[in-house]
Every structure is written in structure tokens, then in C-alpha cells.
C-alpha atoms as a PDB file:
ATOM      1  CA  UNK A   1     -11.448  -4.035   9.117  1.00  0.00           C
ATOM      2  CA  UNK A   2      -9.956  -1.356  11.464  1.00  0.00           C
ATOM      3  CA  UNK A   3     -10.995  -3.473  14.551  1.00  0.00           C
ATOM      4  CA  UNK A   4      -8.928  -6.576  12.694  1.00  0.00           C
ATOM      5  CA  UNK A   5      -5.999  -4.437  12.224  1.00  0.00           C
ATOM      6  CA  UNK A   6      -5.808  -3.583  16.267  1.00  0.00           C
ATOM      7  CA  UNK A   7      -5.939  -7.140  17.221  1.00  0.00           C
ATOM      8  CA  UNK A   8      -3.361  -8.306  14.725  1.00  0.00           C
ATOM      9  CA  UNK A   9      -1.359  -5.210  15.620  1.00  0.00           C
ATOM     10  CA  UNK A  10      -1.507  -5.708  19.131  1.00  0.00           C
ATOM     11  CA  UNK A  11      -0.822  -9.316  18.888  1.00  0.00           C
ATOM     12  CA  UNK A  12       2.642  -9.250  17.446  1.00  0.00           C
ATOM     13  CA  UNK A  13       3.415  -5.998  19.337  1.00  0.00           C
ATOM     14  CA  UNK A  14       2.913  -8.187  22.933  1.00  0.00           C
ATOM     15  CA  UNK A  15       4.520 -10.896  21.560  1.00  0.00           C
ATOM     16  CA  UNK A  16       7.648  -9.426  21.756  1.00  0.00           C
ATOM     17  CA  UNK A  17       7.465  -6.755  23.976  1.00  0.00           C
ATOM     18  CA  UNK A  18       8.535  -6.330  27.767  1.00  0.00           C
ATOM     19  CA  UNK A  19       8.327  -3.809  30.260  1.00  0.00           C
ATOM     20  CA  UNK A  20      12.385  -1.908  29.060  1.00  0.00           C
ATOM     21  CA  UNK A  21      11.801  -2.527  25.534  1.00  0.00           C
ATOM     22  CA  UNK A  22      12.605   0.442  23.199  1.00  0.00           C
ATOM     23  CA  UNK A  23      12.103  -1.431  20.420  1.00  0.00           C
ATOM     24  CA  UNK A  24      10.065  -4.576  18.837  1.00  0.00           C
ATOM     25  CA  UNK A  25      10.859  -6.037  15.716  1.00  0.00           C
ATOM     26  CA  UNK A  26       8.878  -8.096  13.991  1.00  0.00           C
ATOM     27  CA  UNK A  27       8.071  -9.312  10.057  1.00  0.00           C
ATOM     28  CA  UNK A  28       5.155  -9.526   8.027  1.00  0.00           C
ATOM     29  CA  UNK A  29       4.820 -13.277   8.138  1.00  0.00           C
ATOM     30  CA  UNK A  30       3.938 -13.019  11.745  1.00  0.00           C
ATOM     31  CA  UNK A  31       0.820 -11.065  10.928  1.00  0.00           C
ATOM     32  CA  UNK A  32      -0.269 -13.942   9.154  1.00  0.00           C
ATOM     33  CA  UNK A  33       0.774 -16.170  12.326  1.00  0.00           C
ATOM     34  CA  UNK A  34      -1.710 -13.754  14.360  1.00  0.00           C
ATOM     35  CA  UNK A  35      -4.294 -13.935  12.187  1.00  0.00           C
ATOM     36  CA  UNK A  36      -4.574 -17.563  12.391  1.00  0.00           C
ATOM     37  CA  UNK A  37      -3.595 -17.802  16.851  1.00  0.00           C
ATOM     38  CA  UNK A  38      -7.043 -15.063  16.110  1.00  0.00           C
ATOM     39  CA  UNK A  39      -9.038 -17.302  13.866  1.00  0.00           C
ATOM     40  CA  UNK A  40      -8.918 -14.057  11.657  1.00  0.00           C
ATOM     41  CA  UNK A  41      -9.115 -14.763   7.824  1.00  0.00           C
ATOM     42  CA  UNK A  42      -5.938 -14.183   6.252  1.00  0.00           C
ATOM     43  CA  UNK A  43      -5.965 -10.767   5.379  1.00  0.00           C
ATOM     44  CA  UNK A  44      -5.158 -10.441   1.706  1.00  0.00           C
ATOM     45  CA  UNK A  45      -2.458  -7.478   1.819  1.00  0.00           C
ATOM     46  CA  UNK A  46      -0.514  -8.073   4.952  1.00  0.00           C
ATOM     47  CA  UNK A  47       1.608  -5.163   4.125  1.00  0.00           C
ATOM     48  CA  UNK A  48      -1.776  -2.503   4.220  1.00  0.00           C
ATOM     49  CA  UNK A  49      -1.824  -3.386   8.317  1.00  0.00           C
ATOM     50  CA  UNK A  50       1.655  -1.642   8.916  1.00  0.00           C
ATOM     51  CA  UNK A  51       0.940   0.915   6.078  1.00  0.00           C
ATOM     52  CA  UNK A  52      -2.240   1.869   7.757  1.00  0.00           C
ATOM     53  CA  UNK A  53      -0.178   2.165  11.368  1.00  0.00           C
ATOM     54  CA  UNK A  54       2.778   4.004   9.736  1.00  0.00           C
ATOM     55  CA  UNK A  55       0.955   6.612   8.139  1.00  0.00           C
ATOM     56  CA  UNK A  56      -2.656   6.781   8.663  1.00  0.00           C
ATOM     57  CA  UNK A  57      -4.255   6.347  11.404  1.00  0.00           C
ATOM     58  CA  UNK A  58      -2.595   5.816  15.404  1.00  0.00           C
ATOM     59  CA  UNK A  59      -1.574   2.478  17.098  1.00  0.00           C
ATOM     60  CA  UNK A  60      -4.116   0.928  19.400  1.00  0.00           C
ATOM     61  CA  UNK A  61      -4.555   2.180  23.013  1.00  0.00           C
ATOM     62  CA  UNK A  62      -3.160  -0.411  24.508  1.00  0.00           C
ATOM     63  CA  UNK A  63      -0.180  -0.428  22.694  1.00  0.00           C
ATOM     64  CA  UNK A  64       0.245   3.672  22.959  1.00  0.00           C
ATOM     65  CA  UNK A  65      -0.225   3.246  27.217  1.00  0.00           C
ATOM     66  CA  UNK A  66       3.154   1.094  27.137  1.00  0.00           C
ATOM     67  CA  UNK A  67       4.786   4.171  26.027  1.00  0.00           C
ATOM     68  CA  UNK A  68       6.915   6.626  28.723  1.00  0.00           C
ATOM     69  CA  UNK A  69       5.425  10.146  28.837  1.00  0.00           C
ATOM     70  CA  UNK A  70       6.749  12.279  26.156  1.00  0.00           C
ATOM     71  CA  UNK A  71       7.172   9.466  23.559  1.00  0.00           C
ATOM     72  CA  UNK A  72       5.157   7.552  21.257  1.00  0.00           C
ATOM     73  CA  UNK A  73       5.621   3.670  19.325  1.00  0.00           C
ATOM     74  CA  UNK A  74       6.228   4.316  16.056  1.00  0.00           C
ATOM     75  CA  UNK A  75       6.843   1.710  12.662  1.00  0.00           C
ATOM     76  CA  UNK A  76       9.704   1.883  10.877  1.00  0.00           C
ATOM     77  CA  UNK A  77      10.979  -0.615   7.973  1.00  0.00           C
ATOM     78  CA  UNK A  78      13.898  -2.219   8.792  1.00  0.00           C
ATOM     79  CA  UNK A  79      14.113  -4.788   5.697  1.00  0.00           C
ATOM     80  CA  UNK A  80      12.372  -6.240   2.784  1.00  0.00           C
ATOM     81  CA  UNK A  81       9.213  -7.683   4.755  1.00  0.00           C
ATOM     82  CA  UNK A  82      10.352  -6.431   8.409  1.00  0.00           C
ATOM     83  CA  UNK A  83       9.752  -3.816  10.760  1.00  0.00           C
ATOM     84  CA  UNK A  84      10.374  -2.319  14.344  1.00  0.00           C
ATOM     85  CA  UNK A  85       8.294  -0.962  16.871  1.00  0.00           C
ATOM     86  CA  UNK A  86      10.697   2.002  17.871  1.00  0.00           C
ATOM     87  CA  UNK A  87      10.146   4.342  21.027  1.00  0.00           C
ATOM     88  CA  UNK A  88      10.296   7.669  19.822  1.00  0.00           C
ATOM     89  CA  UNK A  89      10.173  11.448  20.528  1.00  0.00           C
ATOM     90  CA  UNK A  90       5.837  12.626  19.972  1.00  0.00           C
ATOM     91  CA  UNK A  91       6.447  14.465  16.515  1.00  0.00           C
ATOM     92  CA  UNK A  92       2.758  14.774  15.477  1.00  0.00           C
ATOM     93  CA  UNK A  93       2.944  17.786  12.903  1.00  0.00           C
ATOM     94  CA  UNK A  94      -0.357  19.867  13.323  1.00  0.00           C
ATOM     95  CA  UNK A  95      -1.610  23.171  12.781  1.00  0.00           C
ATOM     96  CA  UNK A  96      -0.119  25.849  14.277  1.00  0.00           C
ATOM     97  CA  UNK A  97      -2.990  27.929  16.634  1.00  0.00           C
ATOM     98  CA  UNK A  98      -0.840  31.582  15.708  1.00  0.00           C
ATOM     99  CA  UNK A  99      -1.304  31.058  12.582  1.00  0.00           C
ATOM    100  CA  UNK A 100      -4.459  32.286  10.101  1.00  0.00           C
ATOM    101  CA  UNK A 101      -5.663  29.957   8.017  1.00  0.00           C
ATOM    102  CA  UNK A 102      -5.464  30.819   3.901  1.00  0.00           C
ATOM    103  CA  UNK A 103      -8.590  29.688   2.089  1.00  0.00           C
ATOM    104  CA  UNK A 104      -8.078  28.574  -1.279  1.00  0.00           C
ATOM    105  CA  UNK A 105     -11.008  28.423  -3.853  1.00  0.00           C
ATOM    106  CA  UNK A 106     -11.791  24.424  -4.749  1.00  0.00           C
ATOM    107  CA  UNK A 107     -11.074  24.998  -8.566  1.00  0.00           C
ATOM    108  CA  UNK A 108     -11.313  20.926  -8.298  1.00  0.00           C
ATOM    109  CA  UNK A 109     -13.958  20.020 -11.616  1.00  0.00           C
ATOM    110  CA  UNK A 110     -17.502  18.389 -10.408  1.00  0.00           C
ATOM    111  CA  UNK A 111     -16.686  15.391 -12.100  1.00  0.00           C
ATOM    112  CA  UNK A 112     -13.716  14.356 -10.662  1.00  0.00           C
ATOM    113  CA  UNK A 113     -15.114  15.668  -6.916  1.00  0.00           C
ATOM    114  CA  UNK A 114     -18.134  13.197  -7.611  1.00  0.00           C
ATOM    115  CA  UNK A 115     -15.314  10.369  -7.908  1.00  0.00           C
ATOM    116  CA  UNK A 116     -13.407  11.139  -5.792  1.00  0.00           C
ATOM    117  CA  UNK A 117     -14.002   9.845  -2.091  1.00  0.00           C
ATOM    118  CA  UNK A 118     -13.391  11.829   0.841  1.00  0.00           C
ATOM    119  CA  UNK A 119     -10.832   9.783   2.522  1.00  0.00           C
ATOM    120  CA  UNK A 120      -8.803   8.365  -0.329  1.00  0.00           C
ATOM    121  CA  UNK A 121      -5.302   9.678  -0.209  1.00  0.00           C
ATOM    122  CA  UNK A 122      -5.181   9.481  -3.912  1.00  0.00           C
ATOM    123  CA  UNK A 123      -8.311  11.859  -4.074  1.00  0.00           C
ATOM    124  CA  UNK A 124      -6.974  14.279  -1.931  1.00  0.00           C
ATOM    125  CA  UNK A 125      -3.645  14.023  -4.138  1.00  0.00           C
ATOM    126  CA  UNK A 126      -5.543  14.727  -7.019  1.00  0.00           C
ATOM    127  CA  UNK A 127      -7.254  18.444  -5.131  1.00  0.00           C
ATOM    128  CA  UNK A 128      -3.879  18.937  -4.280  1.00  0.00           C
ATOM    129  CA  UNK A 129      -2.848  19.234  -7.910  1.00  0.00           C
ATOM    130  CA  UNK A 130      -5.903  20.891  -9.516  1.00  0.00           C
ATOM    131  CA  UNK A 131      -5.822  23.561  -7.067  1.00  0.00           C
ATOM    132  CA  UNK A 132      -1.601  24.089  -7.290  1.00  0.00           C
ATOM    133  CA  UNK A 133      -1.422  24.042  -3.393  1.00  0.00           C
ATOM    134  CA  UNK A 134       2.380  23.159  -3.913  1.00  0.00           C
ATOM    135  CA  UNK A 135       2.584  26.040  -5.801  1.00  0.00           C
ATOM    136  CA  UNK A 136       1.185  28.090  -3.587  1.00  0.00           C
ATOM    137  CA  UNK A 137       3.082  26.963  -0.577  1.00  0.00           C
ATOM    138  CA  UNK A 138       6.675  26.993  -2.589  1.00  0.00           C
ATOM    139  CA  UNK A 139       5.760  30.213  -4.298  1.00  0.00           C
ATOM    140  CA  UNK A 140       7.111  29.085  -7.548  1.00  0.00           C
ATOM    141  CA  UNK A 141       5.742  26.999 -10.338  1.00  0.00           C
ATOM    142  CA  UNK A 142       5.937  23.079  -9.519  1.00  0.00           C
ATOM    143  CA  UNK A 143       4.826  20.224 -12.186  1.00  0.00           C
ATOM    144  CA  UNK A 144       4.074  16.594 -10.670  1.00  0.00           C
ATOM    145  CA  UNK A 145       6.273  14.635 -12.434  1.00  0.00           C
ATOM    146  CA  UNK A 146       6.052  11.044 -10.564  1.00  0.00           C
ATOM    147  CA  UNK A 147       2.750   9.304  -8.958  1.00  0.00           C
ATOM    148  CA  UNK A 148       3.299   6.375  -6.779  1.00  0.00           C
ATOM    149  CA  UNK A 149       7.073   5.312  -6.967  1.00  0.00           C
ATOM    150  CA  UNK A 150       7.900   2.148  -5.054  1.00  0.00           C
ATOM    151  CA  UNK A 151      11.717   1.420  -4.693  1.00  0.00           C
ATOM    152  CA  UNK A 152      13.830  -0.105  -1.940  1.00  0.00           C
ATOM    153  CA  UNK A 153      16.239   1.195   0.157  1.00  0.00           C
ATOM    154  CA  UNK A 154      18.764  -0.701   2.127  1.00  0.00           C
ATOM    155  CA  UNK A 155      18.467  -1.040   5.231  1.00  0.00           C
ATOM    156  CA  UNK A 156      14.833   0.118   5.081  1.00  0.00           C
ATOM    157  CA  UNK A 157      12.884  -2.286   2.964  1.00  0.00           C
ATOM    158  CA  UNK A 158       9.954  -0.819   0.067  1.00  0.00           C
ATOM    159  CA  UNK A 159       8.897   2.504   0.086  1.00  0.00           C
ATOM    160  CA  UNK A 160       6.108   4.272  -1.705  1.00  0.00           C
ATOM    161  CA  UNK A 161       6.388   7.739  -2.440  1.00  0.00           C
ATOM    162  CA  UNK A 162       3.127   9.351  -3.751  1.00  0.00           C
ATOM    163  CA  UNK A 163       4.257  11.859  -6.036  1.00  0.00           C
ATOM    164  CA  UNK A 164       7.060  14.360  -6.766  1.00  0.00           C
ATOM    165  CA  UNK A 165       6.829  17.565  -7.702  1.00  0.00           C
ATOM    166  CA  UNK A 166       9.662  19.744  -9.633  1.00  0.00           C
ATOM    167  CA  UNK A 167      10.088  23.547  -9.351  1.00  0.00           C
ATOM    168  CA  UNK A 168      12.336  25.892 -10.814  1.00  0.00           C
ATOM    169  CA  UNK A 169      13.526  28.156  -8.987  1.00  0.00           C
ATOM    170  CA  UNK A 170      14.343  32.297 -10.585  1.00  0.00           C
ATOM    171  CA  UNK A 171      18.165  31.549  -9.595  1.00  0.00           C
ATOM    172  CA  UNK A 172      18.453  28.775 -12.664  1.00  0.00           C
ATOM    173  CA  UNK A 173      17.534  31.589 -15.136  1.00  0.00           C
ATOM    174  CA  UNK A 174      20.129  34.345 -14.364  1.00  0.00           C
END
């Protein structure tokens, strides 16, 4: 699948790009025009491809060498359906190397571990919660109160949030 994903990526990304863009839009429908100029079955969920580039995993190579020095293509929704290639500033969020590491005890129950697979962003959702990780990093009590809310927004098209938390903080009780 991931090596489907790059082609169709790629494809509409060169469609419309040139040498000063800063930007590319394009819409969903013309994955489904790549995927037949490919002679790539239709892929089933168009809308996983630019989910997957958004927030999973990075854009091809050959789309990432267009890029200046210092800045990266990233996705952004820019309707119900469409989207933009946008030039941006590299804001990778990672580890900081001065910092130690706090290891938390995996109070996750064997039966939900053995159902839970490793890379499912729903699984890791669910360790997130049974060991109180927001908890720990807000330092107050939090309860998840939403899992996967999908709304629009104009001007952006369909989000997906994963889950909300609420906390209280000591202030609201004086």
C-alpha cells in the first residue's frame, strides 16, 4: 500500500507543481484520476492517502528534494474534499537530547496489550489512557471525554480529532 500512496502522491503533486511554486492545490477526485493515468485500483478511501501524508508518515523523496533548505511540503485542508501542498518552516517536534527521559510503569492489562497492535494510533490512544500519561504531563486529574470527533471547519474542510481530555484545575475550587 505505502508504495501506492507515493506514486499517487507524487502524481498529483507534479501535476501541478513548477520550479517557484509555494503552494499546490489539489482535490481528492484527482487521486482517483492518478490512480487510473497509474492503472492503480481505485483505492477505496481516497481520503486515508492525504491522512497518511498529513500526519503519519513523510512525503516521498522526490517530492521533499523540491523543497528550499530550511523548509518542508506540508498538507493542509483547504475545503470539503481539497487540499494544498504548502511550503513551510521544518517544525518536526522531537525529543529534546537535554532532557531525561521519565519511565512510566505499563499498567496497560494483558488483554487489551494482546489486541492491541503496535502501530495502531487507536492502540496507542488506549496506553495513553490506562496509564494517565495526560495526567502525568498536566499534573492534574484529566478524564477523556470525546474519542474520534469529526466536524468541519470553514475554510479547512473535515477534521478528526482523536480524543479530548478535561482537567480541572485547583483555581475552580477556591
Amino acid at each position: 500500500m505505502a508504495s501506492k500512496y507515493d506514486k499517487l502522491i507524487e502524481s498529483v503533486f507534479f501535476r501541478h507543481h513548477t520550479e517557484k511554486s509555494r503552494s499546490v492545490p489539489f482535490d481528492r477526485e484527482e487521486l482517483a484520476t492518478a490512480c487510473n493515468d497509474l492503472k492503480i485500483p481505485r483505492i477505496k478511501n481516497l481520503g486515508d492517502i492525504v491522512y497518511s501524508y498529513r500526519f503519519r508518515r513523510d512525503l516521498p523523496e522526490k517530492i521533499n528534494k523540491t523543497a528550499p533548505a530550511e523548509c518542508e511540503w506540508i498538507i493542509i485542508g483547504t475545503g470539503i474534499g481539497c487540499y494544498e501542498f504548502r511550503l513551510s518552516r521544518k517544525a518536526k517536534i522531537g525529543p529534546a537530547a537535554n532532557r531525561q527521559k521519565i519511565k512510566i510503569p505499563d499498567a496497560t492489562p494483558e488483554i487489551v496489550k494482546m489486541y492491541a497492535p503496535a502501530n495502531d494510533e487507536q492502540a496507542l490512544l488506549t496506553k495513553v489512557r490506562y496509564n494517565r500519561i495526560v495526567d502525568l504531563f498536566m499534573g492534574i486529574t484529566c478524564y477523556s471525554i470525546q474519542n474520534h470527533l469529526r466536524t468541519v471547519l470553514n475554510g479547512v474542510g473535515q477534521i478528526e480529532i482523536d480524543e479530548i481530555y478535561l482537567g480541572l484545575a485547583k483555581a475552580w475550587f477556591t
